[in-house]
N, C-alpha and C. Protein backbone atom coordinates (compact mmCIF):
# COMPACT_ATOMS: atom_id res chain seq x y z
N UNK A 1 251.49 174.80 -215.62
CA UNK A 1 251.93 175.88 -214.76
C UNK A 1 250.75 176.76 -214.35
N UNK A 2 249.79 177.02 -215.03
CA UNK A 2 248.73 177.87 -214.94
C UNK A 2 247.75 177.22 -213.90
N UNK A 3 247.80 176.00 -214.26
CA UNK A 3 246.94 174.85 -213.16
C UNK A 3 247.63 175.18 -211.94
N UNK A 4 248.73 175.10 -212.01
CA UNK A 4 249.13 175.14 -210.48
C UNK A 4 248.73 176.29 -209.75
N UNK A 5 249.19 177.33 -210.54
CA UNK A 5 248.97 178.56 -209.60
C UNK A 5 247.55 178.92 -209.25
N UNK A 6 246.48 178.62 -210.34
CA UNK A 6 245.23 178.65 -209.95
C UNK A 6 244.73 177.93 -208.64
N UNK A 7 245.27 176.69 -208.83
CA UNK A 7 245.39 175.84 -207.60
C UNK A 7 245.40 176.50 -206.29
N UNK A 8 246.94 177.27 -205.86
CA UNK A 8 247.61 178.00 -205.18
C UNK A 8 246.75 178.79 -204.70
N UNK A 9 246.40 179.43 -205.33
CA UNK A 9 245.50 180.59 -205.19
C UNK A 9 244.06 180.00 -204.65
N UNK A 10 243.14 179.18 -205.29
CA UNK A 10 242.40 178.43 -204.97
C UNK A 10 242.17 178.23 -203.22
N UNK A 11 243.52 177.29 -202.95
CA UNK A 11 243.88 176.90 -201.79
C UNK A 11 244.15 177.97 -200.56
N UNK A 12 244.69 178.71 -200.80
CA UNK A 12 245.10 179.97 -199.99
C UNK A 12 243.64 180.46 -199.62
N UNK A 13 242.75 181.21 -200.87
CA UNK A 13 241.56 181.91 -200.63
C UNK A 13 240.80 180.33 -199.46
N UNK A 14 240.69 179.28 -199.74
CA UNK A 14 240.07 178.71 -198.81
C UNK A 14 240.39 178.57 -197.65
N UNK A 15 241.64 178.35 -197.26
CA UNK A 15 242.54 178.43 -196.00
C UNK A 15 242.02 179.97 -195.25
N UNK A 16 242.00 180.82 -196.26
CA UNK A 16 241.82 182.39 -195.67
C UNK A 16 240.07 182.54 -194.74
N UNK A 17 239.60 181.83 -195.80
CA UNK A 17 238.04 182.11 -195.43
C UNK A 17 237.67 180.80 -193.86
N UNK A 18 238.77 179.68 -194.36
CA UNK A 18 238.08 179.07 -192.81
C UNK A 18 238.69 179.13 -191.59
N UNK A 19 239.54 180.51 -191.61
CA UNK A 19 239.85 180.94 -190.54
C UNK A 19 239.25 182.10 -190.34
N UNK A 20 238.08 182.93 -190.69
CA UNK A 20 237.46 183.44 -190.68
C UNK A 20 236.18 183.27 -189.84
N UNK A 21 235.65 183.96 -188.56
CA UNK A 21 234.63 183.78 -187.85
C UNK A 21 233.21 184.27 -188.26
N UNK A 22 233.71 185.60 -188.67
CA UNK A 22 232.48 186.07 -189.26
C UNK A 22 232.57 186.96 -190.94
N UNK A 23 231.46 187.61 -191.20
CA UNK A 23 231.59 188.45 -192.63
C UNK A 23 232.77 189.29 -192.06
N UNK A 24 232.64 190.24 -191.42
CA UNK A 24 233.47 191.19 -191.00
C UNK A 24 234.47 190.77 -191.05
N UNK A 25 235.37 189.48 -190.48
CA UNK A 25 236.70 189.03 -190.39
C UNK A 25 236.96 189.09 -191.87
N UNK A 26 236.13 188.11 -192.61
CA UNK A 26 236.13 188.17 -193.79
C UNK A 26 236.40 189.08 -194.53
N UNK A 27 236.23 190.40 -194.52
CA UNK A 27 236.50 191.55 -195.34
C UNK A 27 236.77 192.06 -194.45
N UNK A 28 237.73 192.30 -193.71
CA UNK A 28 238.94 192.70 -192.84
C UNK A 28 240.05 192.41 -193.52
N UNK A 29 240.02 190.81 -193.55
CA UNK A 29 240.79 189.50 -194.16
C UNK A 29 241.54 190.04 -195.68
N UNK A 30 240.42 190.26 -196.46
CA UNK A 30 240.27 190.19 -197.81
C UNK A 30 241.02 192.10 -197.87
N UNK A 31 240.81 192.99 -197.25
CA UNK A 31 241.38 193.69 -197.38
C UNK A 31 243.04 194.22 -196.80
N UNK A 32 243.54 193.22 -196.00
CA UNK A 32 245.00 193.43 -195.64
C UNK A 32 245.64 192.93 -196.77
N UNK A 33 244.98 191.61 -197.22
CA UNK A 33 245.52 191.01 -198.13
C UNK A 33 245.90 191.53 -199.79
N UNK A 34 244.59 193.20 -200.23
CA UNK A 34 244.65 193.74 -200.65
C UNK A 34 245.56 194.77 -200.87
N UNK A 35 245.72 195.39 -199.38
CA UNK A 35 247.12 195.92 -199.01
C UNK A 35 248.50 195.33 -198.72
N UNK A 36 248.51 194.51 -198.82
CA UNK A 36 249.96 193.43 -199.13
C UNK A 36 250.08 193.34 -200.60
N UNK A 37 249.05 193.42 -201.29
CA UNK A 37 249.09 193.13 -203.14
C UNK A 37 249.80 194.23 -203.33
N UNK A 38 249.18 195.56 -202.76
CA UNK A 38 249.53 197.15 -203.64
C UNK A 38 250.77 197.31 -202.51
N UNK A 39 251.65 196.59 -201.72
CA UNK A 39 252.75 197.72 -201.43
C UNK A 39 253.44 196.81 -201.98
N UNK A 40 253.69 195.13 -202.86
CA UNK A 40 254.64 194.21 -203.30
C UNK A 40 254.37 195.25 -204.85
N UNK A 41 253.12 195.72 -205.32
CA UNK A 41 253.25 196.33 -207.21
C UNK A 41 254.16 197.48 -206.45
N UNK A 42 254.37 198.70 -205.57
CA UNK A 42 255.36 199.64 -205.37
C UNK A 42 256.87 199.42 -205.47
């Protein structure tokens, strides 16, 4: 079970980054995704 989700996760972060053009998208990216984490812990 732990395999998998690492997996999951794994897969997603790569999917995320090669739709990514540049750094900036990139941590654009990385921070909505941050803000989707903290309003699902509210």
């Amino acid at each position: 079970m732990k395999t998998s989700a690492w997996f999951a996760f794994v897969l997603a972060l790569a999917a995320g980054l090669a739709g990514c053009n540049t750094m900036q998208g990139a941590g654009e990216d990385i921070e909505r995704g941050g803000e989707k984490i903290q309003e699902q812990a509210r």
